[in-house]
C-alpha atoms as a PDB file:
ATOM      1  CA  UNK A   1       5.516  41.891  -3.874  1.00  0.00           C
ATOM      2  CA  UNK A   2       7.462  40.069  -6.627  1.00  0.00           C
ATOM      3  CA  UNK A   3       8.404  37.157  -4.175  1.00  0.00           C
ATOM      4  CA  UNK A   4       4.263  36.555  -3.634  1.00  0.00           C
ATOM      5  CA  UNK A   5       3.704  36.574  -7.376  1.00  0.00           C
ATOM      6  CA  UNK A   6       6.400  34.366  -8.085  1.00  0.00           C
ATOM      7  CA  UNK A   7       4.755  31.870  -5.345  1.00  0.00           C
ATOM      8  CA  UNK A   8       1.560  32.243  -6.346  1.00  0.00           C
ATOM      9  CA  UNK A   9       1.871  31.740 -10.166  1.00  0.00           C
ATOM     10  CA  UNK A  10       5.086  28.659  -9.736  1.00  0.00           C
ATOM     11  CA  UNK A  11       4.077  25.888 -10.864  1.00  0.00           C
ATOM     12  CA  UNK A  12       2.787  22.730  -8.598  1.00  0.00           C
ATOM     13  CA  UNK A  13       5.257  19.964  -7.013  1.00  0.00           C
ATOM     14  CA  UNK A  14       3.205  16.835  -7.256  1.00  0.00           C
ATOM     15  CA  UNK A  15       3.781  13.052  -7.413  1.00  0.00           C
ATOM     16  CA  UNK A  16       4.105  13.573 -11.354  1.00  0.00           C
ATOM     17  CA  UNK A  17       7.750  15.082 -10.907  1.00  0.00           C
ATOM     18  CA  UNK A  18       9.088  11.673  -8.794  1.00  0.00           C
ATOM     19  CA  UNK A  19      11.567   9.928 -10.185  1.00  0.00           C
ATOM     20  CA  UNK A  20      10.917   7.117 -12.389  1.00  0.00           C
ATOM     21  CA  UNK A  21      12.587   4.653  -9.473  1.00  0.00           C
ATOM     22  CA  UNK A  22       8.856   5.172  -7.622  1.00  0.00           C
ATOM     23  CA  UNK A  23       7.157   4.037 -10.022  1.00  0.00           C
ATOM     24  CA  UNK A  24       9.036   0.877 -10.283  1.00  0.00           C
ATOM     25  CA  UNK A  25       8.851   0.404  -6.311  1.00  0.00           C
ATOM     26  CA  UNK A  26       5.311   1.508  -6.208  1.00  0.00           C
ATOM     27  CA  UNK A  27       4.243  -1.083  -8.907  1.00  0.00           C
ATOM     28  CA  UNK A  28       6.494  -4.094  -7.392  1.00  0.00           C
ATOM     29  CA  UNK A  29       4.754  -3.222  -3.686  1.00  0.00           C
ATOM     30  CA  UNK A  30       1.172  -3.514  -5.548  1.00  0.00           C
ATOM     31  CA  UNK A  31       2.419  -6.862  -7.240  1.00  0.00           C
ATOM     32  CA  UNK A  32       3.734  -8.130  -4.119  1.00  0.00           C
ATOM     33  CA  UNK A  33       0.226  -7.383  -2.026  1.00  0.00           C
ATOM     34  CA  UNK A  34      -1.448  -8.949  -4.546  1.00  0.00           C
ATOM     35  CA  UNK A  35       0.761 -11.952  -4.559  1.00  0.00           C
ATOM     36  CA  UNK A  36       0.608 -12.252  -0.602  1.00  0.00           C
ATOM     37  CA  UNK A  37      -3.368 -12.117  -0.904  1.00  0.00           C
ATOM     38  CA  UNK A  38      -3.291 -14.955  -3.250  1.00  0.00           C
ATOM     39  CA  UNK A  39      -1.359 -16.894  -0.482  1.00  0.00           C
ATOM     40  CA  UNK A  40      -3.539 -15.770   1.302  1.00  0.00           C
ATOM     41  CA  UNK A  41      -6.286 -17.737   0.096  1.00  0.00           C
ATOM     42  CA  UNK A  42      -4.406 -20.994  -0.751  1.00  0.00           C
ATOM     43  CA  UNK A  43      -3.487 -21.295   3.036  1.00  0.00           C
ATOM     44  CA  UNK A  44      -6.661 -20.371   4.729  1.00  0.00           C
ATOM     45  CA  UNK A  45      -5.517 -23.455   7.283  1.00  0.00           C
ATOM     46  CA  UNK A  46      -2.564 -21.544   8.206  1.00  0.00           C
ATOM     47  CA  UNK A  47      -3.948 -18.018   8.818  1.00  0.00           C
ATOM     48  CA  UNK A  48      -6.798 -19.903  10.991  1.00  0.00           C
ATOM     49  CA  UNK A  49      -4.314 -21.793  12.913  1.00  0.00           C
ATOM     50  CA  UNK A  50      -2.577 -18.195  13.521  1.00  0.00           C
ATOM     51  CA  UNK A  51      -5.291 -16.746  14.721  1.00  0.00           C
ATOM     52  CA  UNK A  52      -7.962 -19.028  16.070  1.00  0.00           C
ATOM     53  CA  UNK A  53      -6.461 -19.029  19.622  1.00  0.00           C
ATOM     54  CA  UNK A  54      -8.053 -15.606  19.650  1.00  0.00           C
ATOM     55  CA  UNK A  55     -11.824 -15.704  18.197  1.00  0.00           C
ATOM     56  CA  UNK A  56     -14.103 -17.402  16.917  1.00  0.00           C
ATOM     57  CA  UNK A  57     -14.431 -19.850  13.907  1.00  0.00           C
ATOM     58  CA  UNK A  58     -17.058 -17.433  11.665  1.00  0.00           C
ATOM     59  CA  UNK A  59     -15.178 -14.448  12.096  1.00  0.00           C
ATOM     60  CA  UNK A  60     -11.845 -15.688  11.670  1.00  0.00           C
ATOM     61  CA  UNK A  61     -13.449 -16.775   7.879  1.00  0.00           C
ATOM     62  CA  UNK A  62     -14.271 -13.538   7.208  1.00  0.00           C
ATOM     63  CA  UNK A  63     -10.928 -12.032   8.159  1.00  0.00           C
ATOM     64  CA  UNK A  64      -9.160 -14.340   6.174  1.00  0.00           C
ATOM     65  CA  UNK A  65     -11.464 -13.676   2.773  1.00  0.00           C
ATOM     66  CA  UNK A  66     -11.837  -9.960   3.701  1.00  0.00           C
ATOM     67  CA  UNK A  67      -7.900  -9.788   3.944  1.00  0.00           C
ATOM     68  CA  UNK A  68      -7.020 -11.521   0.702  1.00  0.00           C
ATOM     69  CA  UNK A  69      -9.448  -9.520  -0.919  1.00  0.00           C
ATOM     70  CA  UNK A  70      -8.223  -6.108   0.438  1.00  0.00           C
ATOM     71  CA  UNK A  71      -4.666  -7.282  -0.294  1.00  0.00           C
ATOM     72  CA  UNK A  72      -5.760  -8.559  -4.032  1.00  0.00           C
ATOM     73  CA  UNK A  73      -7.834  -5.600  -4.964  1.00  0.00           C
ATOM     74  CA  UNK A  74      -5.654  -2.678  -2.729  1.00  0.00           C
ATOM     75  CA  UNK A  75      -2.341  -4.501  -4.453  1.00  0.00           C
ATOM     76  CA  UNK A  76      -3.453  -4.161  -8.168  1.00  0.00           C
ATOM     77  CA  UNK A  77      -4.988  -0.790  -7.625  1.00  0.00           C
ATOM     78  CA  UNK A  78      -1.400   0.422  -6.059  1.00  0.00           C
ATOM     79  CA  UNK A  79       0.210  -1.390  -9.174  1.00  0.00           C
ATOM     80  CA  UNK A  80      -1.575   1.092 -11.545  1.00  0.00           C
ATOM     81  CA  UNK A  81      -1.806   3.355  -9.547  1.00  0.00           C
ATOM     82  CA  UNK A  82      -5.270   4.410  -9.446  1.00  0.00           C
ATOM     83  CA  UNK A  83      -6.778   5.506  -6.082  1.00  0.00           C
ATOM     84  CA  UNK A  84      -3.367   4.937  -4.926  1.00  0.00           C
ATOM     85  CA  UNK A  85      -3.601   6.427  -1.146  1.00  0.00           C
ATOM     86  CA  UNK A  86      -6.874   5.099  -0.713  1.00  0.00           C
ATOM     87  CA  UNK A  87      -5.414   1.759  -1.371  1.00  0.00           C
ATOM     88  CA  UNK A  88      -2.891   2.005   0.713  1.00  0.00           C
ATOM     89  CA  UNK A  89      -5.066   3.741   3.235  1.00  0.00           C
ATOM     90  CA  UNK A  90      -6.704  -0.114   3.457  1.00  0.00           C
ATOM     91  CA  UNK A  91      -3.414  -1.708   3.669  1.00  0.00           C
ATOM     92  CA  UNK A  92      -2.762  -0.210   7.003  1.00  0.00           C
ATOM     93  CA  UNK A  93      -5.215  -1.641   9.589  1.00  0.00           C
ATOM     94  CA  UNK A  94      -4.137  -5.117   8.236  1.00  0.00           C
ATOM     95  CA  UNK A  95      -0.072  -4.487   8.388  1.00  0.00           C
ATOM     96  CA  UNK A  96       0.016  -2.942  11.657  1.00  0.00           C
ATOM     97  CA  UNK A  97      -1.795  -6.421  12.978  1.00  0.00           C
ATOM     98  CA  UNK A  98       0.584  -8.112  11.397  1.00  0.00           C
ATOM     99  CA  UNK A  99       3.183  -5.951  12.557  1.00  0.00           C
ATOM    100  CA  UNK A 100       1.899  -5.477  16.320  1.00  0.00           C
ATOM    101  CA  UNK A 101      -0.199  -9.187  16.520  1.00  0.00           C
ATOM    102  CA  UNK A 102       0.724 -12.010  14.437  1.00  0.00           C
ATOM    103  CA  UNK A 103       4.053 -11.743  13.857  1.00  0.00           C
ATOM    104  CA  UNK A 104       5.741 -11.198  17.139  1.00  0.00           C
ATOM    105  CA  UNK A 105       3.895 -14.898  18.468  1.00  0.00           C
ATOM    106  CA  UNK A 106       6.744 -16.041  16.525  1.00  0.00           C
ATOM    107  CA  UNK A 107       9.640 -14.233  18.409  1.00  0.00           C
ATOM    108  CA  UNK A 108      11.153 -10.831  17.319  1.00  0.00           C
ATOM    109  CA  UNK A 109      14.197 -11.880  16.225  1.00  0.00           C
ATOM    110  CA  UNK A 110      16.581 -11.740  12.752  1.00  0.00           C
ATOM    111  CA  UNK A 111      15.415 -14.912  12.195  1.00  0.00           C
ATOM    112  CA  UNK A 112      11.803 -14.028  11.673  1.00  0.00           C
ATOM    113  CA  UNK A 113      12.013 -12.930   8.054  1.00  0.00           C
ATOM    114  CA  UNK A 114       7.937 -12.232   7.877  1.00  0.00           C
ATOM    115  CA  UNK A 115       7.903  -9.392  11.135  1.00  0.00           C
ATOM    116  CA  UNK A 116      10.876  -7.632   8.706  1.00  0.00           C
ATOM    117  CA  UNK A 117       9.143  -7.844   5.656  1.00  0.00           C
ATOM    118  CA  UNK A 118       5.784  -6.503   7.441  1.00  0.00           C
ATOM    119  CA  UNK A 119       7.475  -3.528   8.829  1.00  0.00           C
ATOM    120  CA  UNK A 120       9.732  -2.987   5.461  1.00  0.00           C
ATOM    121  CA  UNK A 121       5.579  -2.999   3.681  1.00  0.00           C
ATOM    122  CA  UNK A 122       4.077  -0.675   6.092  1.00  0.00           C
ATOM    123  CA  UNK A 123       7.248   1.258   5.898  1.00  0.00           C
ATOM    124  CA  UNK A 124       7.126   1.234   1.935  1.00  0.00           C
ATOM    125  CA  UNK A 125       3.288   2.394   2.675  1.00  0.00           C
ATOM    126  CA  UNK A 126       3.415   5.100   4.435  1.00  0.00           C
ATOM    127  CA  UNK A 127       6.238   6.690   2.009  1.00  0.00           C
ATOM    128  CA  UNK A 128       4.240   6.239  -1.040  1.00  0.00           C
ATOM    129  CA  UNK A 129       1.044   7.654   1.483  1.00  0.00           C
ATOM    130  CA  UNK A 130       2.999  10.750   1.815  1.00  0.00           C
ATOM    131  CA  UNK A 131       4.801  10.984  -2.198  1.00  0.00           C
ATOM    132  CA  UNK A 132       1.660   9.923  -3.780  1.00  0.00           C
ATOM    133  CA  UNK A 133       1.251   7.628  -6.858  1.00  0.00           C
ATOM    134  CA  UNK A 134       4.109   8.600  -9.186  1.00  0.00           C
ATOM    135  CA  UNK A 135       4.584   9.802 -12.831  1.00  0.00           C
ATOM    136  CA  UNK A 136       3.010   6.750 -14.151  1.00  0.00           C
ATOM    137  CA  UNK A 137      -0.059   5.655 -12.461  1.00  0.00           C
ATOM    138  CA  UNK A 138      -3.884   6.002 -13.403  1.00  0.00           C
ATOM    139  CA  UNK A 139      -4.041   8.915 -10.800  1.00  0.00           C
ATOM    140  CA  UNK A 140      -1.536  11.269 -12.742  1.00  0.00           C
ATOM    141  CA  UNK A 141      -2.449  10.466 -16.512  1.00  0.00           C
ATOM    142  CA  UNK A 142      -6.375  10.257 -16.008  1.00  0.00           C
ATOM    143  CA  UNK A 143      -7.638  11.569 -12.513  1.00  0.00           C
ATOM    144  CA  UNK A 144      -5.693  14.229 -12.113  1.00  0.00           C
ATOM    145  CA  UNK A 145      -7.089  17.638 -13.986  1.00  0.00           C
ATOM    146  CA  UNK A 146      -4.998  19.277 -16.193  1.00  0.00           C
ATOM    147  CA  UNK A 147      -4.693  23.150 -16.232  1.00  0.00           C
ATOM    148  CA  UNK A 148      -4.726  25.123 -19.088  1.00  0.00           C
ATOM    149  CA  UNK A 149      -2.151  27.149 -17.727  1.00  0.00           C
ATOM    150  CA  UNK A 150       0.286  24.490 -16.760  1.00  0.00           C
ATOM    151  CA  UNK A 151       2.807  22.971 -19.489  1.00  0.00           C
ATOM    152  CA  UNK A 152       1.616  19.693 -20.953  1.00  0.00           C
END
């Protein structure tokens, strides 16, 4: 009886106990999203010459502007933090095609430094999917309720 009023009254493991070593990681992966949708953008010529062999001209435009933005927007909002998994939620449809799609037309090899990086990103997305956002992000200090109950 003591054991289920111990567990019932202990107080909650969340993302806010992570060390502070998340955080860092968690903010440099937003940075580095939002960098790589910035690329992105500036070479538009290259992501259509990727991809063109595969589809057409107007959809490969939107694609290219809907995946800069996703990376832009999803990248700052994992940098503070705030919505963090749904963030990363949208990172995942366009990693895994650049996991599974793009990158391997190049060869899987050590040599090809962007098929590592891709899988060391969706890697470094699902762990922060499953730790959540970390002590210091917008989710912890402002989203998240806090109970009168629980030390401040």
């Amino acid at each position: 009886m003591n054991v289920a009023h111990d567990m019932q009254h202990s107080g909650r493991v969340n993302s806010a106990s992570n060390p502070v070593w998340m955080d860092g990681l968690r903010i440099l992966l937003g940075l580095f999203l939002f960098l790589k949708g910035i690329m992105f953008l500036e070479h538009t010529s290259d992501v259509f010459y990727i991809l063109s062999s595969s589809q057409d001209i107007l959809s490969l435009e939107r694609a290219t502007i809907l995946t800069s933005v996703v990376h832009i927007v999803g990248g700052l909002m994992i940098a503070f933090g705030c919505l963090t998994r749904l963030a990363l939620l949208c990172q995942f449809p366009i990693l895994i095609g650049a996991v599974l799609i793009v990158n391997p037309q190049r060869g899987v090899h050590v040599g090809n430094t962007e098929l590592w990086l891709s899988i060391i990103v969706t890697g470094l997305l699902l762990f922060f999917m499953i730790v959540g956002p970390g002590r210091y992000s917008v989710d912890n200090k402002i989203l998240r309720q806090k109970h009168p109950d629980q030390p401040s």
